[in-house]
N, C-alpha and C. Protein backbone atom coordinates (compact mmCIF):
# COMPACT_ATOMS: atom_id res chain seq x y z
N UNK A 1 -195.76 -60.60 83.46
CA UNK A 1 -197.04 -61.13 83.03
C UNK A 1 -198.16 -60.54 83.89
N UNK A 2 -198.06 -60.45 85.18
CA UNK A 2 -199.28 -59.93 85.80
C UNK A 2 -198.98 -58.59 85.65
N UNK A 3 -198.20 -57.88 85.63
CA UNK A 3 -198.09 -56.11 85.10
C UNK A 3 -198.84 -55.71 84.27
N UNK A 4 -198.66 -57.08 82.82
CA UNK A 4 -199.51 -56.78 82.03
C UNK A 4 -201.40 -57.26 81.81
N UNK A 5 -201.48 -58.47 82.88
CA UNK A 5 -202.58 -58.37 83.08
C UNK A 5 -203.61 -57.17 83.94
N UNK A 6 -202.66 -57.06 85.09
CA UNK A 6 -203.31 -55.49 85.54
C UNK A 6 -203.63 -54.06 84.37
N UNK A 7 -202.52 -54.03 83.71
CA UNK A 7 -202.35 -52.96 82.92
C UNK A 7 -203.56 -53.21 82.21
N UNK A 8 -204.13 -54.55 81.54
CA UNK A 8 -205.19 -54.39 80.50
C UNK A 8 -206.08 -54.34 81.33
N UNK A 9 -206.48 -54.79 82.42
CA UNK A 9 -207.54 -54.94 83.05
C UNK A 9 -207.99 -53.43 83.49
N UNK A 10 -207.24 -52.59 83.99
CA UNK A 10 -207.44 -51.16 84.06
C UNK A 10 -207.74 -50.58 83.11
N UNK A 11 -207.00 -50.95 81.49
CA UNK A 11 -207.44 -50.48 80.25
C UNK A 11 -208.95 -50.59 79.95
N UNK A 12 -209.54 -51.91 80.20
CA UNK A 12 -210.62 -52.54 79.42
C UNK A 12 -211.51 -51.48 81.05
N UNK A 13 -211.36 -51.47 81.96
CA UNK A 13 -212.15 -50.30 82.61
C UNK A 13 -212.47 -49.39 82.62
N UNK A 14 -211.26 -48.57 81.75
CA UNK A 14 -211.08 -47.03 81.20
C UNK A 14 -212.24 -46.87 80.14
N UNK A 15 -212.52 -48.19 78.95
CA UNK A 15 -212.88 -48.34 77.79
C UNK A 15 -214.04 -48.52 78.14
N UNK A 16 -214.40 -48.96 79.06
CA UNK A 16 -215.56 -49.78 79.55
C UNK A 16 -216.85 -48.29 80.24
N UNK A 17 -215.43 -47.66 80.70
CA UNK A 17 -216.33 -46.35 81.32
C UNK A 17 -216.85 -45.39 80.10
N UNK A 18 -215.74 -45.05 79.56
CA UNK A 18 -216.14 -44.01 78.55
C UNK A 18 -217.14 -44.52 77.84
N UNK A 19 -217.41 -46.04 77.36
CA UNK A 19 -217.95 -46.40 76.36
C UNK A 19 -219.41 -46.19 77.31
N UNK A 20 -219.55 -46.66 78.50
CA UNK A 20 -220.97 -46.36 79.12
C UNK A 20 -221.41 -45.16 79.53
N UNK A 21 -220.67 -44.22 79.52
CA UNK A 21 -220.70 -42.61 79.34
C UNK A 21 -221.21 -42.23 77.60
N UNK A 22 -221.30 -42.75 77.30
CA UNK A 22 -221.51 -42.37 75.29
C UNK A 22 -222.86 -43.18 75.14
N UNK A 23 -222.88 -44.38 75.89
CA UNK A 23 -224.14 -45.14 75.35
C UNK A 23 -225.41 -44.74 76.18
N UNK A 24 -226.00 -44.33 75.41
CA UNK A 24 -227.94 -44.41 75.61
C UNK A 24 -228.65 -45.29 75.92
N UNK A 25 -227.76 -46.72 75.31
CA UNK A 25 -228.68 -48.02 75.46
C UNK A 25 -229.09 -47.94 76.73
N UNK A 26 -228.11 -47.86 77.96
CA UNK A 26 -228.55 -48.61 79.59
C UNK A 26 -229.66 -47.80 79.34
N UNK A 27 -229.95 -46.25 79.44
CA UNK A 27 -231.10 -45.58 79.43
C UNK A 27 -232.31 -46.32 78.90
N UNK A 28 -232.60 -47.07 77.70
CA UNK A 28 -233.25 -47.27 76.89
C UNK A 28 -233.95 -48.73 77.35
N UNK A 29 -232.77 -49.41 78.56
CA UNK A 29 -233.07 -50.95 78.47
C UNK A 29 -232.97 -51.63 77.96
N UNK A 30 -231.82 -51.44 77.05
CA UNK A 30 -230.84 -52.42 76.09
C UNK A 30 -229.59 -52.69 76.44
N UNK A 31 -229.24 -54.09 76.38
CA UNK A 31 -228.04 -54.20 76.59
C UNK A 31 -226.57 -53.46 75.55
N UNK A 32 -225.29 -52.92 76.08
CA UNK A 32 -224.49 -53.15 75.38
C UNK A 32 -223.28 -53.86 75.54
N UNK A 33 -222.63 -53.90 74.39
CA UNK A 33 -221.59 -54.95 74.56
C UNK A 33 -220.08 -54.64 74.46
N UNK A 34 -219.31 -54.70 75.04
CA UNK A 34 -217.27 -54.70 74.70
C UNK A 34 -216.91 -56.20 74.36
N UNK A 35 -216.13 -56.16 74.08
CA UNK A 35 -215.45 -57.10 73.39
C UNK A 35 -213.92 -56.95 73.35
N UNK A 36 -213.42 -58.65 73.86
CA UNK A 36 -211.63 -58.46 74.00
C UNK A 36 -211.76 -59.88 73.25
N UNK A 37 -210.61 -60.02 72.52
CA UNK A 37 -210.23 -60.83 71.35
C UNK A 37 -208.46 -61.19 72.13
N UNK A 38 -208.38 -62.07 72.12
CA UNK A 38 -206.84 -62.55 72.31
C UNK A 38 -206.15 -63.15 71.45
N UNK A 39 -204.60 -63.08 70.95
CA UNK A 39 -204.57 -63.92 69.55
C UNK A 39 -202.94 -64.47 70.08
N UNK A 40 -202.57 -65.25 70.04
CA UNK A 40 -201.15 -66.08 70.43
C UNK A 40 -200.24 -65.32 69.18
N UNK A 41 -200.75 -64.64 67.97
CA UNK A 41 -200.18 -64.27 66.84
C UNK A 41 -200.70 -63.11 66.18
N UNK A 42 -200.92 -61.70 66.36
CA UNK A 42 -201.32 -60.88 65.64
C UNK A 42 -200.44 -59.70 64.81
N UNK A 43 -200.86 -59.18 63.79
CA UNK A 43 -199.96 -58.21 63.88
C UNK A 43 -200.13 -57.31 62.80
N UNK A 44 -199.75 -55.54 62.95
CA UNK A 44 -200.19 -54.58 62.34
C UNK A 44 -199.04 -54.33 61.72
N UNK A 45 -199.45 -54.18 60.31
CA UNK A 45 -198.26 -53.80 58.93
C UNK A 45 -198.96 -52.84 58.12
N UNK A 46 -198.62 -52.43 57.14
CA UNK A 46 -199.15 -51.66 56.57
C UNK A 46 -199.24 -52.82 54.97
N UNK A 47 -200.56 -52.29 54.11
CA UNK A 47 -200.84 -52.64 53.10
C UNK A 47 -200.48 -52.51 51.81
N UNK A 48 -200.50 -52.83 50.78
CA UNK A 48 -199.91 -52.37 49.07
C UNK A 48 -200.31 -51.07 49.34
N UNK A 49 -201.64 -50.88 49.47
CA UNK A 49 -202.64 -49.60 48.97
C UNK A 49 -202.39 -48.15 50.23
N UNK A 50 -201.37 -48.91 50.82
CA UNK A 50 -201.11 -47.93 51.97
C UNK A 50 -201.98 -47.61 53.12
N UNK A 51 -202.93 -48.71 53.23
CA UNK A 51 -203.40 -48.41 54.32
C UNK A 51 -202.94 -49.62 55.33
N UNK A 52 -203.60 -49.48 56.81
CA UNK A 52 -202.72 -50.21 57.43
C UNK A 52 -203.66 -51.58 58.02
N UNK A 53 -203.52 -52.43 58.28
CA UNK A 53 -204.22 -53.62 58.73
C UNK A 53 -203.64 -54.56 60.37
N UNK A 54 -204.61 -54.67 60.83
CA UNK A 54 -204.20 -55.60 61.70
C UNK A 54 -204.86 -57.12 61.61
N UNK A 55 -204.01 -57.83 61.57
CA UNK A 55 -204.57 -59.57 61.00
C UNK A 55 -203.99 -60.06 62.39
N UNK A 56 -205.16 -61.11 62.57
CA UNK A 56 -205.13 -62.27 63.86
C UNK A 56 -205.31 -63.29 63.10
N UNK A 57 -204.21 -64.14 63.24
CA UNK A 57 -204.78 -65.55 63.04
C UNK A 57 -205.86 -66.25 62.99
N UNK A 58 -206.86 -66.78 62.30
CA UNK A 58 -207.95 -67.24 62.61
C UNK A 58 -208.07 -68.22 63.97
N UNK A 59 -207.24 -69.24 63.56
CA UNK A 59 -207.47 -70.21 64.85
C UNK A 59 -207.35 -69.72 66.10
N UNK A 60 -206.63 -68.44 66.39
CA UNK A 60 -206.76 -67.54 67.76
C UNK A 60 -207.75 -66.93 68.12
N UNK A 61 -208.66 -66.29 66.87
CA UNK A 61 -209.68 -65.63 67.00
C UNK A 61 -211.27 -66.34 67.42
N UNK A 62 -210.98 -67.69 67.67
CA UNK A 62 -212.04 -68.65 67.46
C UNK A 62 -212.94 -68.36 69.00
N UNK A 63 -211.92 -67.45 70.03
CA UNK A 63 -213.04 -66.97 71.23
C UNK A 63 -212.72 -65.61 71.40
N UNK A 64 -214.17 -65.07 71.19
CA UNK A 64 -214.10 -63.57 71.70
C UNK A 64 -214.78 -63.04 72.56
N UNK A 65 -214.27 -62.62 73.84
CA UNK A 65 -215.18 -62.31 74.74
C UNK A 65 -216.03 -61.35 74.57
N UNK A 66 -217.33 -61.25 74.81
CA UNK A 66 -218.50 -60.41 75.08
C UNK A 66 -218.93 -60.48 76.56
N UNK A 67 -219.08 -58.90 76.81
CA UNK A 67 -219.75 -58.76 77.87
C UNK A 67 -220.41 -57.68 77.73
N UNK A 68 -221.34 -57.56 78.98
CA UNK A 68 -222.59 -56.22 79.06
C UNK A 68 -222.18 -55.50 79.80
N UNK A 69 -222.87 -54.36 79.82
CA UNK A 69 -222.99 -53.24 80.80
C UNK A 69 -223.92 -53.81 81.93
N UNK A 70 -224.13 -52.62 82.67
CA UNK A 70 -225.05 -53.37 83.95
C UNK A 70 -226.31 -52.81 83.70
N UNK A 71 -227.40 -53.28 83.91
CA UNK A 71 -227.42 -54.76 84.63
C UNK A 71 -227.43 -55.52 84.30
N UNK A 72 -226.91 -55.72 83.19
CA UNK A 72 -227.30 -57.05 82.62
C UNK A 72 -226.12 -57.99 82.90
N UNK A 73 -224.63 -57.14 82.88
CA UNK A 73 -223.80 -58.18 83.04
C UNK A 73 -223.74 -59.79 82.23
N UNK A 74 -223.85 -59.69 81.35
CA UNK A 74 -224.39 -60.92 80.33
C UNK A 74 -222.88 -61.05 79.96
N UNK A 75 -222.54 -62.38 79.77
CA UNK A 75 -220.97 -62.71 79.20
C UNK A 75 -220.96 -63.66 77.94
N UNK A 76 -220.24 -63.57 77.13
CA UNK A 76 -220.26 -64.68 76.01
C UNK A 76 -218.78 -64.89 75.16
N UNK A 77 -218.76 -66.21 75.53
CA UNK A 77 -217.72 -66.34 74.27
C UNK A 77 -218.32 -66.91 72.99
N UNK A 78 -217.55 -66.18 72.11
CA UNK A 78 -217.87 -66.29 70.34
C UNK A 78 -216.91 -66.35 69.96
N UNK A 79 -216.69 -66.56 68.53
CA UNK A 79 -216.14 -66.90 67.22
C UNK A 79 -215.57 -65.60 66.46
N UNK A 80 -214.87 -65.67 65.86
CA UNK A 80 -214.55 -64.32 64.84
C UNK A 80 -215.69 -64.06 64.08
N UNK A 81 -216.25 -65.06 63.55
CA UNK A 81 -217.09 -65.32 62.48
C UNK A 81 -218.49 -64.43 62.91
N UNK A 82 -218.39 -65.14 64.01
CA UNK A 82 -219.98 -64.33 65.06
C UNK A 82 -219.97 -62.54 65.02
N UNK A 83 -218.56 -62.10 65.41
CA UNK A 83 -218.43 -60.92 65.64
C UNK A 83 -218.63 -59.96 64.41
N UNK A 84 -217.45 -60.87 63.17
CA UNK A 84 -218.08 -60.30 61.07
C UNK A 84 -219.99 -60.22 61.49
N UNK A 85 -220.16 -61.27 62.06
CA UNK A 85 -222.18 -61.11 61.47
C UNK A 85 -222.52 -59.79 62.59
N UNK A 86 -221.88 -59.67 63.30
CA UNK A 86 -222.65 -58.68 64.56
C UNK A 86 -221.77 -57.18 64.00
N UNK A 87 -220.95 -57.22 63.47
CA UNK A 87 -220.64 -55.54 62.74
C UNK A 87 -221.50 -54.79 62.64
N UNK A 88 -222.72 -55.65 61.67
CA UNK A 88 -223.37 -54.00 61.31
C UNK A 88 -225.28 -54.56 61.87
N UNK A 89 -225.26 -55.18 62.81
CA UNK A 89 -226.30 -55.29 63.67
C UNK A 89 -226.49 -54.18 64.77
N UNK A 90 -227.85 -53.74 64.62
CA UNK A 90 -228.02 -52.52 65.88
C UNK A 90 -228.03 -51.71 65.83
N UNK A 91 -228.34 -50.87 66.54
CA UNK A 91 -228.30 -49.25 66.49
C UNK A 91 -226.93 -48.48 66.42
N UNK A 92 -226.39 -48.26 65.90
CA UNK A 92 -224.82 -47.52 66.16
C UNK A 92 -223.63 -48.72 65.92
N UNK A 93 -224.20 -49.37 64.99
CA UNK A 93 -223.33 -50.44 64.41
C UNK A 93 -221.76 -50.49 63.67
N UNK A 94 -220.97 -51.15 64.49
CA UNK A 94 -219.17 -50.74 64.25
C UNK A 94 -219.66 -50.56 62.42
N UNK A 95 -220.19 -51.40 61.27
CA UNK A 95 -220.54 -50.65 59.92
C UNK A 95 -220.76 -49.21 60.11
N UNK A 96 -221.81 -48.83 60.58
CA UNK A 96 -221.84 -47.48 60.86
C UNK A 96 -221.44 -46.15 61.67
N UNK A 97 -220.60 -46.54 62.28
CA UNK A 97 -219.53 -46.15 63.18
C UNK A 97 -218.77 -46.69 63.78
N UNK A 98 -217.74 -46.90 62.90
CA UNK A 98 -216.40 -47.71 63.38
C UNK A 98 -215.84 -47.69 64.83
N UNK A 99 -215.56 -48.55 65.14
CA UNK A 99 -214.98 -48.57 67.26
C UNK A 99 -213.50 -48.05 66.71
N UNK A 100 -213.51 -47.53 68.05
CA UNK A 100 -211.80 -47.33 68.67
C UNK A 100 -211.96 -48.54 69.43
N UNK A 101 -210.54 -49.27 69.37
CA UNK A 101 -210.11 -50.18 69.92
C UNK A 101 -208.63 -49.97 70.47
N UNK A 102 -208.36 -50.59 71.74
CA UNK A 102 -207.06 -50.48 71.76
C UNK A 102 -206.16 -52.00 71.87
N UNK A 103 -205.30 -52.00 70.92
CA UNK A 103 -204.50 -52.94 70.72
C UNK A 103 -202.88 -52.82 71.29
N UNK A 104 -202.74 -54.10 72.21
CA UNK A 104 -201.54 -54.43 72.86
C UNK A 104 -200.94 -55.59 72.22
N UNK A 105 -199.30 -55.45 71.36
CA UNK A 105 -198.86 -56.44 70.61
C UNK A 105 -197.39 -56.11 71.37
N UNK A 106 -197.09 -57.30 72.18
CA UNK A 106 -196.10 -57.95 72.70
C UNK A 106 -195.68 -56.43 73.73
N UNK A 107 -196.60 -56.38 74.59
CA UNK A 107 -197.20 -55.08 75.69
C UNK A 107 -196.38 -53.74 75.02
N UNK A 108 -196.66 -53.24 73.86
CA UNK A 108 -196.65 -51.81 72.82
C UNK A 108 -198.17 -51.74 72.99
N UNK A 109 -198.41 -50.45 73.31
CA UNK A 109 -199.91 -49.74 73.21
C UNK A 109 -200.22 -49.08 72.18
N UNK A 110 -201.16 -49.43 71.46
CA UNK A 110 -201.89 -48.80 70.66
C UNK A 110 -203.52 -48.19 70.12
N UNK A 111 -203.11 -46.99 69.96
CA UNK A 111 -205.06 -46.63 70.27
C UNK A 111 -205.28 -46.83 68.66
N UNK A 112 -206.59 -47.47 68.05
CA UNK A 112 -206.69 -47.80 67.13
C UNK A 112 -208.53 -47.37 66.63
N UNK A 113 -208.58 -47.35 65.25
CA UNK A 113 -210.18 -47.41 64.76
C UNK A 113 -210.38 -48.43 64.02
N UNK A 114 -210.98 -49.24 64.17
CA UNK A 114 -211.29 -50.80 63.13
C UNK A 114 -212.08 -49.74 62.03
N UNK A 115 -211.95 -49.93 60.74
CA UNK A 115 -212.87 -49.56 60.00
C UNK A 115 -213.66 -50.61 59.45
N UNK A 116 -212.87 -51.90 59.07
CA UNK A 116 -213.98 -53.09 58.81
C UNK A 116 -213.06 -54.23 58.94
N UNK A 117 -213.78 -55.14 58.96
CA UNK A 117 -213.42 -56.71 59.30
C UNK A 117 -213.57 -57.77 58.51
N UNK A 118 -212.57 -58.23 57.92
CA UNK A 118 -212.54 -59.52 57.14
C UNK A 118 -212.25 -60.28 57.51
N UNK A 119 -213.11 -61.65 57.21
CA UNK A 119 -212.55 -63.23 57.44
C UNK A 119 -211.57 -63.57 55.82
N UNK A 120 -210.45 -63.79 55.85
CA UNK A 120 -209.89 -64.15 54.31
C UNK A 120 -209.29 -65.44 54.66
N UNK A 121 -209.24 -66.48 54.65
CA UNK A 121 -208.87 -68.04 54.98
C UNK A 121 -208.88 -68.04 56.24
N UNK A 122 -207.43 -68.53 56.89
CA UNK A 122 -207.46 -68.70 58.27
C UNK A 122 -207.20 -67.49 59.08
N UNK A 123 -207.17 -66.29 58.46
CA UNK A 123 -206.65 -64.79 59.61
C UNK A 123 -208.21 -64.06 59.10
N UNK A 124 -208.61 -63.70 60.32
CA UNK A 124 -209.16 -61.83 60.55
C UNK A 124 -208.17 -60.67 60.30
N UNK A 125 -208.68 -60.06 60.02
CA UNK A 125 -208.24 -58.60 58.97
C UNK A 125 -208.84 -57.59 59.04
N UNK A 126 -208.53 -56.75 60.37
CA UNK A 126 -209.05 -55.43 60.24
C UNK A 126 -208.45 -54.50 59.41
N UNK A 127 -208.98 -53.46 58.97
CA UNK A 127 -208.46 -52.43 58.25
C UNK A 127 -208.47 -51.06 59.62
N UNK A 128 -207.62 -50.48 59.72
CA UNK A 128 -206.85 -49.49 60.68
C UNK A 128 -206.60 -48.38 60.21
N UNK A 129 -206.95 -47.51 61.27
CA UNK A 129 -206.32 -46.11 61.35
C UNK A 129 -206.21 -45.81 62.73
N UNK A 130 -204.91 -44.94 62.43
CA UNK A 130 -204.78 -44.36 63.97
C UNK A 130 -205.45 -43.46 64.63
N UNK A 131 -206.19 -43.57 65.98
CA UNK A 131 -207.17 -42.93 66.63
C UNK A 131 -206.27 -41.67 66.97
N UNK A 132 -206.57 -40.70 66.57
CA UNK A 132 -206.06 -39.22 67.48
C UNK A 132 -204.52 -38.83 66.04
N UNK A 133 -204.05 -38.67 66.88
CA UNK A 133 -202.96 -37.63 65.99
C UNK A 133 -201.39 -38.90 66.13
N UNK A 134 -201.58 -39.87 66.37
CA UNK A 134 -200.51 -40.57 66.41
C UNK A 134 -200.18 -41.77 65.24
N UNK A 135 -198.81 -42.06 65.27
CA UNK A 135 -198.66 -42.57 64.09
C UNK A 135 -199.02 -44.24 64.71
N UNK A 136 -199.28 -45.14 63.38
CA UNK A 136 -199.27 -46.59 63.96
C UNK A 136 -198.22 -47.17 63.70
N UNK A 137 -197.49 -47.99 64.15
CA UNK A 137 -196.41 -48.67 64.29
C UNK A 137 -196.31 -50.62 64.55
N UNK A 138 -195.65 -50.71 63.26
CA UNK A 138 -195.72 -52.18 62.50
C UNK A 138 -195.31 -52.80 63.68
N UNK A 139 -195.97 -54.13 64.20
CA UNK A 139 -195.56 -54.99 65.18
C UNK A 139 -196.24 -56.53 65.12
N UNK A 140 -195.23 -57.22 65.51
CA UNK A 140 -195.95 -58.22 65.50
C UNK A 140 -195.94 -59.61 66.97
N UNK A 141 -196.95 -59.97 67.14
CA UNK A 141 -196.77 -61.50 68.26
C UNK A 141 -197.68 -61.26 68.97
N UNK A 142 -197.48 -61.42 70.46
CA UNK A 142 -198.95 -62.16 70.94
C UNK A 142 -199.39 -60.57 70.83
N UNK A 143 -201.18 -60.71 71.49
CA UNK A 143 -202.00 -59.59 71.15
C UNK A 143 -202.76 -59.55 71.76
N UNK A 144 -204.04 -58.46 72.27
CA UNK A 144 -204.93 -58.56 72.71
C UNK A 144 -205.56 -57.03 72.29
N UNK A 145 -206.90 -57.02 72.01
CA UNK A 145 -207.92 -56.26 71.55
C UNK A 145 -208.83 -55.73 72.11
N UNK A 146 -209.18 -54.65 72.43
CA UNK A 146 -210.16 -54.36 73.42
C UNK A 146 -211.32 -53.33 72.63
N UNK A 147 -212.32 -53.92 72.32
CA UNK A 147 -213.57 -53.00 71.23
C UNK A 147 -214.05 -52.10 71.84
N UNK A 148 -214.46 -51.22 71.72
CA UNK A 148 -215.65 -50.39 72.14
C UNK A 148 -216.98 -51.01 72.32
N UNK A 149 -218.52 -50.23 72.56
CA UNK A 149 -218.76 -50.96 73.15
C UNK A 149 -219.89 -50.81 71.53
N UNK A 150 -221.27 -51.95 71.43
CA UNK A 150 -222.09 -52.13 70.63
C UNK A 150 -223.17 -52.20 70.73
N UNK A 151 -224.40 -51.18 70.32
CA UNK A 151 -225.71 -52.16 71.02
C UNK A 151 -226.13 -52.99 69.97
N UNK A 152 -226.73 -54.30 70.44
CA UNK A 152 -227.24 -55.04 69.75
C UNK A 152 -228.36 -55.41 69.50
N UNK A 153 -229.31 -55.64 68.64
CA UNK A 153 -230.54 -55.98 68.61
C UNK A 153 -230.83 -56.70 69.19
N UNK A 154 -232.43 -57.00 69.68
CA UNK A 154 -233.21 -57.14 70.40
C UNK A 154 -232.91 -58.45 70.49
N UNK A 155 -233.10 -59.86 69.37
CA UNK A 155 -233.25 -60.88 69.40
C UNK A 155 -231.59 -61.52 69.84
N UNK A 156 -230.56 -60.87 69.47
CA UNK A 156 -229.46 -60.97 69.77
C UNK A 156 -229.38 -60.59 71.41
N UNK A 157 -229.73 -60.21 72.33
CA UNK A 157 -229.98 -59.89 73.27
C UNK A 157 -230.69 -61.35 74.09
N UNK A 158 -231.90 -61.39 73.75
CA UNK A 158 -232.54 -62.26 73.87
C UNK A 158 -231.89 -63.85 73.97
N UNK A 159 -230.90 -63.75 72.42
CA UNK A 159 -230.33 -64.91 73.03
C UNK A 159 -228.79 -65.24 74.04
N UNK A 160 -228.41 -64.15 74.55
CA UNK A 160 -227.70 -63.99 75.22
C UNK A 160 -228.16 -64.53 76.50
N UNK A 161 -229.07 -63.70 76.95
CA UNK A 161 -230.25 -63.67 78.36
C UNK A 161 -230.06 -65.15 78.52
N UNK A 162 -231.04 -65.84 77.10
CA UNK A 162 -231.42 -67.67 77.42
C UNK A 162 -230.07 -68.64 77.47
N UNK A 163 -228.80 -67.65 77.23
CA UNK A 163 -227.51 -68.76 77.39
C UNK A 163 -227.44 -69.73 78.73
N UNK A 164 -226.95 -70.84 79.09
CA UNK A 164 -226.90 -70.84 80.07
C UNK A 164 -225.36 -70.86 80.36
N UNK A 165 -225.20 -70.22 80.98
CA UNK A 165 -223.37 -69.47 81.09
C UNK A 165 -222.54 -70.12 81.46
N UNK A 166 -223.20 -71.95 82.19
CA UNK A 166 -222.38 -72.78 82.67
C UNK A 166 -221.69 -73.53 81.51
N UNK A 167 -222.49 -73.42 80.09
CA UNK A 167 -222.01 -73.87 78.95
C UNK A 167 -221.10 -73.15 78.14
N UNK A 168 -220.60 -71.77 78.25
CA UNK A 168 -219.35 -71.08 77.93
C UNK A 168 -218.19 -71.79 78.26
């Protein structure tokens, strides 16, 4: 268990760097954001239509961490629901350029591209492809998600700033 908490924690640093190496925002004075999703139940199969999906349980998905780059360092937990409305908010919006994410299901590594996100009853439902030249591989149980990073608009920002963080 702590192998694998180290292991992600180094991951989400790796993700965390490159993603602030690519973003303009800090330049600009905008915050951006990563995002890790944890699910007691997730899991990637492939679809009728042949493409491939990864579904989280809804009731797992109900906190998703957000955090900033520096300086802002801003933290938030959200909802699945929050994250569907923040897709295609912002400049360089996962709608308009899908994240690599990397997904760990029952500690199997996988580098992944969300192409879009559905709420369908109680599970989230990404739609998947494999990042780089590798194949994806059906798995299922506990999980954890690690997004790329997002900038977000201004007012979304704003209300981050006025959270007061003791209420997370």
């Amino acid at each position: 268990m702590l192998k694998s908490f180290i292991f992600a924690a180094l991951l989400l640093f790796s993700l965390s760097s490159c993603g602030a190496s690519k973003s303009s925002s800090s330049q600009k004075g905008k915050a951006s954001y990563l995002f890790v999703i944890m699910s007691n139940y997730g899991k990637i199969q492939q679809a009728s239509d042949g493409s491939y999906q990864l579904t989280l349980d809804h009731g797992d998905v109900e906190k998703v961490l957000a955090f900033s780059n520096r300086p802002y360092r801003l933290v938030q937990h959200d909802t699945g629901e929050a994250l569907k409305t923040m897709w295609s908010e912002g400049n360089n919006s996962f709608a308009e350029d899908p994240p690599n994410a990397t997904v760990i299901i029952n500690q199997q590594l996988q580098t992944i591209v969300l192409l879009n996100m559905n709420v369908v009853g109680d599970q989230t439902v990404f739609t998947i492809r494999a990042d780089g030249s590798q194949s994806l591989v059906e798995a299922s149980g506990l999980t954890q998600v690690f997004l790329d990073f997002i900038d977000l608009l201004d007012k979304r920002k704003d209300l981050l700033i006025s959270m007061n963080l003791n209420d997370i």
